[in-house]
N, C-alpha and C. Protein backbone atom coordinates (compact mmCIF):
# COMPACT_ATOMS: atom_id res chain seq x y z
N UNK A 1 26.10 102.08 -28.78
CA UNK A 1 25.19 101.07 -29.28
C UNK A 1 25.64 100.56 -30.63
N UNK A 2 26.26 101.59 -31.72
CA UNK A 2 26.60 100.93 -33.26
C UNK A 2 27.90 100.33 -32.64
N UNK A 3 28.47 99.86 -31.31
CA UNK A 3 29.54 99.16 -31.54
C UNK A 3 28.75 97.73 -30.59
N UNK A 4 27.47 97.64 -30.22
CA UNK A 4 26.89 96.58 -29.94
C UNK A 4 26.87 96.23 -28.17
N UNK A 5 27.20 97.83 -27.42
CA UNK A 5 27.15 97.78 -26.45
C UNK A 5 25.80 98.45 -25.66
N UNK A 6 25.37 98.01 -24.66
CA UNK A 6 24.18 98.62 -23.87
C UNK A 6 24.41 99.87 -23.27
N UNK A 7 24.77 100.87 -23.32
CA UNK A 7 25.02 101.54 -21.99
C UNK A 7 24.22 102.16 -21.28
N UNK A 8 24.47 102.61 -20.15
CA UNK A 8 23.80 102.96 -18.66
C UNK A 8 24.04 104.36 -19.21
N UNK A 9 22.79 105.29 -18.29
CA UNK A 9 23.07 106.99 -18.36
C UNK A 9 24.54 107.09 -17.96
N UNK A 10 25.27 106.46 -17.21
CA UNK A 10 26.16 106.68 -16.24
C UNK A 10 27.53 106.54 -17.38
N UNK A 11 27.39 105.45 -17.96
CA UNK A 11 28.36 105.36 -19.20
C UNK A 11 28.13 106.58 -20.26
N UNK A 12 27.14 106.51 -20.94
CA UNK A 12 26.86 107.95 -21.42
C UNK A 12 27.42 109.29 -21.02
N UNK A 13 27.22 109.62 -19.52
CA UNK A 13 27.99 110.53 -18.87
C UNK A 13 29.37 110.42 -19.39
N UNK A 14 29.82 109.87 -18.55
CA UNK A 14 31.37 109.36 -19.02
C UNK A 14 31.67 109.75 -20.17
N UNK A 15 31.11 109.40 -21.18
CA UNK A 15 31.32 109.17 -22.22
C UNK A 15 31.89 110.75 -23.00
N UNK A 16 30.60 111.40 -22.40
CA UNK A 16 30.30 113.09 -22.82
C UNK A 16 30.94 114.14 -22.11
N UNK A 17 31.77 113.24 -21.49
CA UNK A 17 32.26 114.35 -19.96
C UNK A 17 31.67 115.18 -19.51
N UNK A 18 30.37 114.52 -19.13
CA UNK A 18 29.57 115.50 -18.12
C UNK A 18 29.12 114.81 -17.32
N UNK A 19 28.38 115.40 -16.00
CA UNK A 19 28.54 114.79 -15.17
C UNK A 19 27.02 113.93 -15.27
N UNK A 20 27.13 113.06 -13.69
CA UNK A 20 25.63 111.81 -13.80
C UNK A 20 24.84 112.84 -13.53
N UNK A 21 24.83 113.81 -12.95
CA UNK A 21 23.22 114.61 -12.52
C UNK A 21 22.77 115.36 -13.81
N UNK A 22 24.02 115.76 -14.70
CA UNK A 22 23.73 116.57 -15.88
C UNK A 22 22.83 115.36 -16.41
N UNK A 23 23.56 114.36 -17.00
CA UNK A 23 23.17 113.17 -17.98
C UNK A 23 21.69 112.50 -17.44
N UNK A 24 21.54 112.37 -15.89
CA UNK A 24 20.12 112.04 -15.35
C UNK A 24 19.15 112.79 -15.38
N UNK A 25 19.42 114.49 -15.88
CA UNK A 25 18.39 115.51 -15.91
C UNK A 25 18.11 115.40 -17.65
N UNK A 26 18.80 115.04 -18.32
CA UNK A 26 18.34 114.76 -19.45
C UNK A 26 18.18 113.08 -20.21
N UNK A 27 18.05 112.05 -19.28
CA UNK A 27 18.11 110.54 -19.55
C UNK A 27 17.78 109.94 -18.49
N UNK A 28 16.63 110.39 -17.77
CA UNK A 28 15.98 109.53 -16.35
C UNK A 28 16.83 108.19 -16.21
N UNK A 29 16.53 107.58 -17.22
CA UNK A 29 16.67 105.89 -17.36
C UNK A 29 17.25 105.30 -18.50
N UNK A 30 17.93 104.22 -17.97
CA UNK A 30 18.77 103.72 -19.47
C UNK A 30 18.00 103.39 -20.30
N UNK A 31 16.26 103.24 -19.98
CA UNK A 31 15.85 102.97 -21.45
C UNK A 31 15.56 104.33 -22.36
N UNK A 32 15.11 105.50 -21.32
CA UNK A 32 15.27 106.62 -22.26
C UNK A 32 16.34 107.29 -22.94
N UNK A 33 17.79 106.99 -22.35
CA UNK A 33 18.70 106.78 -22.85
C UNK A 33 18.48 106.06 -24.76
N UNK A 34 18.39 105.09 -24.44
CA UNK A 34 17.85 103.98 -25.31
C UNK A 34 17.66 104.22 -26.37
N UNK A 35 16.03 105.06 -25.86
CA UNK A 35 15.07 105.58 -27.21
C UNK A 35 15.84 106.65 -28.07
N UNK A 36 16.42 107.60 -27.09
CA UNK A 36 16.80 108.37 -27.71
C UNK A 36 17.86 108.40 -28.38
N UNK A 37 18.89 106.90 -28.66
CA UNK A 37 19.63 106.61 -29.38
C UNK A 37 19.46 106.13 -30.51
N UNK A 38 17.72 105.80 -30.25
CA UNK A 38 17.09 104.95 -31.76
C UNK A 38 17.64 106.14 -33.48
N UNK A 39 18.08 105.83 -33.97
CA UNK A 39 18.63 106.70 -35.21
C UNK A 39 17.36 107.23 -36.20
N UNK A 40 16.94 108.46 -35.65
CA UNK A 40 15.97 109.19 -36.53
C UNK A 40 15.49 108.82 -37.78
N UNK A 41 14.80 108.74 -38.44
CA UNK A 41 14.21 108.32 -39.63
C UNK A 41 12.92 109.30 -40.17
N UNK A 42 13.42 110.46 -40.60
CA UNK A 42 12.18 111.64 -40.87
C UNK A 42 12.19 111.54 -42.12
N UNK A 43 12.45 110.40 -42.62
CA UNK A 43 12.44 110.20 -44.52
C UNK A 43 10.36 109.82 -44.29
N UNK A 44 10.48 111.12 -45.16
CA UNK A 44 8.96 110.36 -45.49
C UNK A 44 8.09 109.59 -46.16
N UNK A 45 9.26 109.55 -47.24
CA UNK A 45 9.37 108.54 -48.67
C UNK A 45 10.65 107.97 -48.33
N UNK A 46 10.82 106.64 -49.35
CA UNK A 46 11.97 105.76 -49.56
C UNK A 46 11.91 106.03 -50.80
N UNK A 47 11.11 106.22 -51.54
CA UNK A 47 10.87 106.17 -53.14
C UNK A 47 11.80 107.18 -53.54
N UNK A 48 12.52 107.13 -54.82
CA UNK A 48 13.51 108.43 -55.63
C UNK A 48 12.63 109.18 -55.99
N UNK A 49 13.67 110.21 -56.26
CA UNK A 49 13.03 111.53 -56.29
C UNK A 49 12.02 111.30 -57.73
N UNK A 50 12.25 110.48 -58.71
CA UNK A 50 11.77 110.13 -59.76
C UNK A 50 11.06 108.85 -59.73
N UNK A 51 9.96 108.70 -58.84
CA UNK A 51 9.77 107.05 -58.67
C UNK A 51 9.28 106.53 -59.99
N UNK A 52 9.31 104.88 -60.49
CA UNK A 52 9.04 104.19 -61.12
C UNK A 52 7.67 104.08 -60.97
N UNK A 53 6.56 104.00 -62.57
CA UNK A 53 5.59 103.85 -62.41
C UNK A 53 4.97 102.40 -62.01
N UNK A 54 6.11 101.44 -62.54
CA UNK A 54 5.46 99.95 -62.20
C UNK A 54 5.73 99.69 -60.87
N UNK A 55 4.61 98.91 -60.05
CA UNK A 55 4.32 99.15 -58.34
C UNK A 55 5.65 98.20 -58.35
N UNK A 56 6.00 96.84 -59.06
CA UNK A 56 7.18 96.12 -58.80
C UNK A 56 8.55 96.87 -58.53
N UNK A 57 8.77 97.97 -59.49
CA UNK A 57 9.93 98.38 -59.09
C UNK A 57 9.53 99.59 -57.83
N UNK A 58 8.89 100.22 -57.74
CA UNK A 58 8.48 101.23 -56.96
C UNK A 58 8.45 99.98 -55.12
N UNK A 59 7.91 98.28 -55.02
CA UNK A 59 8.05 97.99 -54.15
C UNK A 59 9.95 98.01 -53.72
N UNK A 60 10.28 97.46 -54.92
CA UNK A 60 12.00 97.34 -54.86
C UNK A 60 12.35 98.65 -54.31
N UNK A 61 12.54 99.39 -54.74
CA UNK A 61 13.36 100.62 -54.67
C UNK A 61 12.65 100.78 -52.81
N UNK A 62 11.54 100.76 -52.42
CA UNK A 62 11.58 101.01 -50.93
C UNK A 62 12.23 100.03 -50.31
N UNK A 63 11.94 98.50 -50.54
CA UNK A 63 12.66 97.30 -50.12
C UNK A 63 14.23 97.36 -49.81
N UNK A 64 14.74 98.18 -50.93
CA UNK A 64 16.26 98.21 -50.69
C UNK A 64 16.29 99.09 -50.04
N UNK A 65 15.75 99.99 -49.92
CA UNK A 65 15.65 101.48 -48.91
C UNK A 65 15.92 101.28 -47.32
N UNK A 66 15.03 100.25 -47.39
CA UNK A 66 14.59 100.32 -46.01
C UNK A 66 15.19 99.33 -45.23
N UNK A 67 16.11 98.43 -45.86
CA UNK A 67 16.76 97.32 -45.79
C UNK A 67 18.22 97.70 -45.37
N UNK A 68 18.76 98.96 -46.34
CA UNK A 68 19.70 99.36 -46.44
C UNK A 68 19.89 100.33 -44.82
N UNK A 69 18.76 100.87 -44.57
CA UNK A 69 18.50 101.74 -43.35
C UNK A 69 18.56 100.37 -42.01
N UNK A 70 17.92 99.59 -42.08
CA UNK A 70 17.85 98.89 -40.62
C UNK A 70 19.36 98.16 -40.99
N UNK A 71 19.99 97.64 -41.58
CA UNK A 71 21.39 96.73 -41.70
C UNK A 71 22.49 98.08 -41.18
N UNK A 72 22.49 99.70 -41.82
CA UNK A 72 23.06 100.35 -41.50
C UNK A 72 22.68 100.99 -39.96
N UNK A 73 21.98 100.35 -39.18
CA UNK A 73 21.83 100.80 -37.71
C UNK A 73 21.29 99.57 -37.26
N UNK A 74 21.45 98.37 -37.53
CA UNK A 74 21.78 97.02 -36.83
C UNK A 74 21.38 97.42 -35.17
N UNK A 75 22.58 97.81 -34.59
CA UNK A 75 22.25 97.90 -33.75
C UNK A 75 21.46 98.14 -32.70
N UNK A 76 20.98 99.42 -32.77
CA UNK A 76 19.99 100.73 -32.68
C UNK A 76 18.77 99.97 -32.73
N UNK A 77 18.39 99.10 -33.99
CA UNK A 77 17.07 98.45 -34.43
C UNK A 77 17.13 97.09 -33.23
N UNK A 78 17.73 96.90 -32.76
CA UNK A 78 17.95 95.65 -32.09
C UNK A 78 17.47 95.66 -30.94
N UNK A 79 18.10 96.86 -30.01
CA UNK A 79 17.75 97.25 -29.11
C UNK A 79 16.16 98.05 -28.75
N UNK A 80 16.02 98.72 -29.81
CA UNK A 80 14.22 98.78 -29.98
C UNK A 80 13.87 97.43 -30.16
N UNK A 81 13.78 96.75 -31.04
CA UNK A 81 13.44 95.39 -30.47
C UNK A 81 13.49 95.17 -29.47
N UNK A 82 13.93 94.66 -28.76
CA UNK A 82 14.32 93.79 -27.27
C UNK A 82 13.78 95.12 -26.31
N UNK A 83 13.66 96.47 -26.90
CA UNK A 83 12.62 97.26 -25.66
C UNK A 83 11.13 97.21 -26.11
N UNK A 84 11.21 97.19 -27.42
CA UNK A 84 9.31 96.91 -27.29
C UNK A 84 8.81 95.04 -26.73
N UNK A 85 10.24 94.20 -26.84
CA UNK A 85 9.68 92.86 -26.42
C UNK A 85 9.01 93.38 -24.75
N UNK A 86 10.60 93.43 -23.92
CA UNK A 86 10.48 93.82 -22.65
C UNK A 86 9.51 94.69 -21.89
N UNK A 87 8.81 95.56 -23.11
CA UNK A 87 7.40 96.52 -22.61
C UNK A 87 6.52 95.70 -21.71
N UNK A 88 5.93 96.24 -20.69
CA UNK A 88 4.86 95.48 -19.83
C UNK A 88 3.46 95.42 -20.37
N UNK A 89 3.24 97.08 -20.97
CA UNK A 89 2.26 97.39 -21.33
C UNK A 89 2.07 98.19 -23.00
N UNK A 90 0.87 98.04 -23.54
CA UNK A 90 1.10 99.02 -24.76
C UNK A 90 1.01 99.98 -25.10
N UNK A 91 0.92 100.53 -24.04
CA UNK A 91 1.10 101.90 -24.02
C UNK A 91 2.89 102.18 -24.18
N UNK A 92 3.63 101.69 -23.22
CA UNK A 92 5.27 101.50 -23.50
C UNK A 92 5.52 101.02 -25.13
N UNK A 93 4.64 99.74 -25.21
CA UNK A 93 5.62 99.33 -26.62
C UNK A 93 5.17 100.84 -27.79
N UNK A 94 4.02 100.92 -27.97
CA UNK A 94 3.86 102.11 -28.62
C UNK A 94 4.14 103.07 -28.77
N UNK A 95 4.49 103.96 -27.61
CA UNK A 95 5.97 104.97 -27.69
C UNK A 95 7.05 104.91 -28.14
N UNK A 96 7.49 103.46 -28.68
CA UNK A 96 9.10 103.60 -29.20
C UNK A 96 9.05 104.07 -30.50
N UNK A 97 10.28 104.49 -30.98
CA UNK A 97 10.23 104.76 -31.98
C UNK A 97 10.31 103.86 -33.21
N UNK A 98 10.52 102.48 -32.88
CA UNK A 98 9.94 101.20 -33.53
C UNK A 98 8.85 101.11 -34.29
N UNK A 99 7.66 101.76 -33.28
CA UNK A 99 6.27 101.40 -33.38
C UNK A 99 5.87 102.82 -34.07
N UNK A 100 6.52 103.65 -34.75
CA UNK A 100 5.58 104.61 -35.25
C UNK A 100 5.03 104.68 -36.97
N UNK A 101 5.09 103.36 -37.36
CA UNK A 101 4.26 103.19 -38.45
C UNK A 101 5.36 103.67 -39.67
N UNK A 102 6.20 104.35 -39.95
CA UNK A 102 6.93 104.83 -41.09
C UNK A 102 7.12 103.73 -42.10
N UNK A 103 7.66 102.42 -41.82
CA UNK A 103 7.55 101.43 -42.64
C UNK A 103 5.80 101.35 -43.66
N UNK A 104 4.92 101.20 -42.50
CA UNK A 104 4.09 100.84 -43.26
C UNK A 104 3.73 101.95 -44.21
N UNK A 105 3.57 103.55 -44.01
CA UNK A 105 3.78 104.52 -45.25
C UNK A 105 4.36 104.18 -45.95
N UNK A 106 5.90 103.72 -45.78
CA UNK A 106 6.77 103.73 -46.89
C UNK A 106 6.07 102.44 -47.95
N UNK A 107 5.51 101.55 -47.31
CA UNK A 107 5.30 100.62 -48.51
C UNK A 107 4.11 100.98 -48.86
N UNK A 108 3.03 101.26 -48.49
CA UNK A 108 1.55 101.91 -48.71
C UNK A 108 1.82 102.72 -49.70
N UNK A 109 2.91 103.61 -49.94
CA UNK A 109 3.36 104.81 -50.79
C UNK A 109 3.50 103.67 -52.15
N UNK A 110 4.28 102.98 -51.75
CA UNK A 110 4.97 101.55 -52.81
C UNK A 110 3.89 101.31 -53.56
N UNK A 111 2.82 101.02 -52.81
CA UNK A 111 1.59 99.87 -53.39
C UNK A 111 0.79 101.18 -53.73
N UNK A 112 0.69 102.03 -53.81
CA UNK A 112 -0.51 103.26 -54.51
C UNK A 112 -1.14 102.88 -55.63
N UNK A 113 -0.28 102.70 -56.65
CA UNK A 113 -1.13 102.41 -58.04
C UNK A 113 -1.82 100.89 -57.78
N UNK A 114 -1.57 100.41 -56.55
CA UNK A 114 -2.60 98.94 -56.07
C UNK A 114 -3.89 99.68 -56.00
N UNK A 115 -4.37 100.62 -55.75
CA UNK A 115 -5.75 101.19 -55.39
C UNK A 115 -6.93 101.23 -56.38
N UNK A 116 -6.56 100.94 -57.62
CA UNK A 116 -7.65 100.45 -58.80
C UNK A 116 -7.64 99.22 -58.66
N UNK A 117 -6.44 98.35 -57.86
CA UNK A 117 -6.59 96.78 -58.21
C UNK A 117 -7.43 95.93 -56.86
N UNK A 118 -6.96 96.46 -55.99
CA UNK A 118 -7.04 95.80 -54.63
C UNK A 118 -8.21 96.93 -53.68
N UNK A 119 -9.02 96.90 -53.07
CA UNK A 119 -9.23 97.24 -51.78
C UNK A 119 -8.96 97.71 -50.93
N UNK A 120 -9.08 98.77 -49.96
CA UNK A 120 -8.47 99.66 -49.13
C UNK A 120 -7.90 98.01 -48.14
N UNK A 121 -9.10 97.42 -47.62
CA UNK A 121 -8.37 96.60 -46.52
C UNK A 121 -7.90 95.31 -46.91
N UNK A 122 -7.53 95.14 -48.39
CA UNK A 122 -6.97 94.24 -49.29
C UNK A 122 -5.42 94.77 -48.94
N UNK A 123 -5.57 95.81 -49.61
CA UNK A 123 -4.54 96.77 -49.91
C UNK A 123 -3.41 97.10 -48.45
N UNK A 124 -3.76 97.07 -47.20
CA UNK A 124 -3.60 97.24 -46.23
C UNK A 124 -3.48 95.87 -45.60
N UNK A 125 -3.71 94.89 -45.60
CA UNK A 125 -3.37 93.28 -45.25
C UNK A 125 -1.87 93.03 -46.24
N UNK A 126 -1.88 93.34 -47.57
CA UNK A 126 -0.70 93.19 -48.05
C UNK A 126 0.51 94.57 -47.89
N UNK A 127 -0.09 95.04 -47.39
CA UNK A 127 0.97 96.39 -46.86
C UNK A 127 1.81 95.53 -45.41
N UNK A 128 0.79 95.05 -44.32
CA UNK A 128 1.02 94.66 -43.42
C UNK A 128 1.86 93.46 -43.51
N UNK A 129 1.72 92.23 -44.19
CA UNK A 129 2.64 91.26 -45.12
C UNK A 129 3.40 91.37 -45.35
N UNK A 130 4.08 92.35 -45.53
CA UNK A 130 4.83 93.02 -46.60
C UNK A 130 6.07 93.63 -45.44
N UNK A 131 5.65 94.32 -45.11
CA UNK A 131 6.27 94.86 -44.01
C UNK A 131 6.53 93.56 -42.85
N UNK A 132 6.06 92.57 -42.63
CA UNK A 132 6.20 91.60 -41.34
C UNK A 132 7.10 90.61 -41.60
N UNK A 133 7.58 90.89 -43.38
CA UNK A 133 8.63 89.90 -43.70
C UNK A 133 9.91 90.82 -44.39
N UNK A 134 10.01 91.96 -43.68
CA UNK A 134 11.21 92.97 -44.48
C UNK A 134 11.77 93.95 -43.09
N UNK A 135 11.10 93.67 -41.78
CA UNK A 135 11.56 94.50 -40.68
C UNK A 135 12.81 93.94 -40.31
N UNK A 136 13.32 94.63 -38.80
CA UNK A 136 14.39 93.82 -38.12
C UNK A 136 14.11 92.49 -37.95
N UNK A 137 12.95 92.74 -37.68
CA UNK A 137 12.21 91.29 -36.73
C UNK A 137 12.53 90.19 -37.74
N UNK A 138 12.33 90.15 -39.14
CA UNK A 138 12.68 89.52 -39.82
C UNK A 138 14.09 89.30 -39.98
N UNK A 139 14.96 90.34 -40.36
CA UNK A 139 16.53 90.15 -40.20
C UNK A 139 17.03 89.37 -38.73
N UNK A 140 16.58 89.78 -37.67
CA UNK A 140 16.71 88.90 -36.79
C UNK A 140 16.78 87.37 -36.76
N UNK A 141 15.66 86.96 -37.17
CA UNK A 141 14.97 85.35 -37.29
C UNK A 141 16.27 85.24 -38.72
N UNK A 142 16.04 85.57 -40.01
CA UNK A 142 16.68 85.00 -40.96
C UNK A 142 18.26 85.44 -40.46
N UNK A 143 19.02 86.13 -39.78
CA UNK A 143 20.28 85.55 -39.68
C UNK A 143 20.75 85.20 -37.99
N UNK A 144 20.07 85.34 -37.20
CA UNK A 144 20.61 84.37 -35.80
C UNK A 144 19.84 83.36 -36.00
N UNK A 145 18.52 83.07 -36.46
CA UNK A 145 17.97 81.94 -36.57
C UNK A 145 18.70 80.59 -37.54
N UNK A 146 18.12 81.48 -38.44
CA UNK A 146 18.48 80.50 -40.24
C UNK A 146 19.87 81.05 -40.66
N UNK A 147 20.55 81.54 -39.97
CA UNK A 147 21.90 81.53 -39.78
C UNK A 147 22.61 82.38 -41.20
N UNK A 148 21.54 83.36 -41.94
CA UNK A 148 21.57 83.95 -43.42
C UNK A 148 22.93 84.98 -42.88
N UNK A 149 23.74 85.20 -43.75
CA UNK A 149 24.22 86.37 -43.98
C UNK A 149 23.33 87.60 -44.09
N UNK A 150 24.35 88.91 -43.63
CA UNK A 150 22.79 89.80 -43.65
C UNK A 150 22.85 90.33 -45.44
N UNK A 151 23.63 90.34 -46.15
CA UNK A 151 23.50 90.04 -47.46
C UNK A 151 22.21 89.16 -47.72
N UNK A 152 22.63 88.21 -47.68
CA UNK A 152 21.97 87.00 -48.04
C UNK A 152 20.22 87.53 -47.49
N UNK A 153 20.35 87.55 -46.02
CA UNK A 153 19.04 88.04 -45.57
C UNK A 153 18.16 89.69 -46.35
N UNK A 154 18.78 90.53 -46.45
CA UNK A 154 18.12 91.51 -47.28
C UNK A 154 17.55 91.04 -48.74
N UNK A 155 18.65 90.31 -49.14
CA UNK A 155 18.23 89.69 -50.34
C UNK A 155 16.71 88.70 -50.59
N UNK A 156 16.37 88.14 -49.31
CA UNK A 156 15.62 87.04 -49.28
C UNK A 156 14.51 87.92 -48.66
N UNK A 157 14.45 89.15 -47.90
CA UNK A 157 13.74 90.01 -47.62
C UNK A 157 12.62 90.96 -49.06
N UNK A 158 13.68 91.18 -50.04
CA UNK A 158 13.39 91.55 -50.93
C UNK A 158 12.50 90.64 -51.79
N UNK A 159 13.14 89.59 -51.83
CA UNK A 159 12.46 88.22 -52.77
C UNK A 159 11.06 88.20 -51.65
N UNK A 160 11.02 88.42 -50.70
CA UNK A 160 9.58 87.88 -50.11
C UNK A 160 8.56 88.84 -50.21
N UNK A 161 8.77 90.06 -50.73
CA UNK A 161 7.91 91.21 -50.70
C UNK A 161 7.89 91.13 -51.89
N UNK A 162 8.62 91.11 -53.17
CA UNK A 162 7.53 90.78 -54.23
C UNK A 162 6.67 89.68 -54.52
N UNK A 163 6.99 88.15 -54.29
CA UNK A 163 6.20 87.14 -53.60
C UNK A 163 5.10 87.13 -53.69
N UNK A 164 5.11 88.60 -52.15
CA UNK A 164 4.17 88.77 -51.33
C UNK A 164 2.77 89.64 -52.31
N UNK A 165 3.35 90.66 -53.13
CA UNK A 165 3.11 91.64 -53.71
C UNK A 165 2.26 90.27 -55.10
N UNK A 166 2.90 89.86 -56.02
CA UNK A 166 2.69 88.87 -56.42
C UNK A 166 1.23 87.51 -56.51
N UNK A 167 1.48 87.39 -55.55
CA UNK A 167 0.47 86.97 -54.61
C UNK A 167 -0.79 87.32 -54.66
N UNK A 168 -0.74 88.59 -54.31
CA UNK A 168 -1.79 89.32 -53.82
C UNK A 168 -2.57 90.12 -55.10
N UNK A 169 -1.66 89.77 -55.98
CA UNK A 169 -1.99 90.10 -57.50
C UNK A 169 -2.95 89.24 -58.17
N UNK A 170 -3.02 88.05 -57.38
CA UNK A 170 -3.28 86.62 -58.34
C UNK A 170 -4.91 86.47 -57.24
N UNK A 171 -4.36 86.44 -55.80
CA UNK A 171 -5.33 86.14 -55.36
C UNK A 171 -5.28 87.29 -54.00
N UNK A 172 -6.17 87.81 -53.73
CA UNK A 172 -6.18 89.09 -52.56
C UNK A 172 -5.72 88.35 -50.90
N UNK A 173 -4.85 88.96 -50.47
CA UNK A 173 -5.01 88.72 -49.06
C UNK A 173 -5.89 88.08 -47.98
N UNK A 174 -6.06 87.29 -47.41
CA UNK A 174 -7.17 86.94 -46.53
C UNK A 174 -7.59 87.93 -45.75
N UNK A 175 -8.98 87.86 -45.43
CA UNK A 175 -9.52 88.49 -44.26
C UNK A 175 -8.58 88.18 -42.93
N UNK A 176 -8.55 89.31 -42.26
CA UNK A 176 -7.82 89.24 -40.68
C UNK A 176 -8.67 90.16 -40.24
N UNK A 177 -9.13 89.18 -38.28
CA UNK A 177 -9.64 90.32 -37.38
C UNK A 177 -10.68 90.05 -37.77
């Protein structure tokens, strides 16, 4: 997958020199295959071991974190994409390892000292913001779309989450839902 190829259990086999019944008793299906190629992420923080007290740099330092993590597994992130698109149901998209929320900790962690300023569901609309313009999904759109370098795109990722952060400083998030 980090060289931008799909493969089948069957390629996998191959791959491992073992055989298809070994590789099908542990990879039913090429999408569980798939998942289980998604590249682990048990960081529970992005923040240094010494985080910054101002929430601006404390958003930065996850921004590049997490930026630096999806560009360095491009691939991997791509293909969770295109399996939570292809999900029928949400129960599927929710099982991936896409969908298990770590982003939004990581910036929720970011925005903490927001909690004297903002609102739990203030606080949580710009978490969500925040995160909807710094995922793959975003690297996606800003460089096959708008044709960004992925330089260029992390960069403009970053610029939109303080913005965003910014923003939400001046005037709170809208109601959603």
């Amino acid at each position: 997958m980090a060289r931008g190829v799909t493969p089948g259990v069957e390629d996998a086999a191959a791959a491992a020199s073992v055989s298809r019944t070994t590789a099908y008793r542990y990879f039913p299906s090429q999408r569980a295959l798939l998942v289980a190629a998604h590249p682990e992420t048990g960081a529970r923080s992005l923040l240094p071991a010494d985080p910054p007290e101002e929430v601006e740099a404390r958003l930065a330092a996850v921004v590049k974190q997490f930026a630096r993590l999806i560009l360095n597994t491009e691939s991997q992130q791509r293909t969770m994409l295109r399996l939570s698109l292809e999900s029928s149901d949400a129960a599927s998209r929710t099982a991936l390892p896409l969908r298990q929320g770590r982003a939004i900790a990581w910036i929720s962690e970011a925005l903490a000292p927001l909690r004297e300023q903002l609102t739990e569901p203030e606080l949580h609309r710009l978490v969500l913001a925040i995160r909807s313009a710094i995922g793959i999904e975003a690297l996606v759109w800003l460089t096959d779309v708008a044709g960004l370098s992925r330089e260029d795109a992390a960069e403009l990722m970053a610029w939109s989450a303080q913005a965003l952060l910014h923003s939400a400083l001046t005037s709170p998030p809208p109601s959603v839902g």
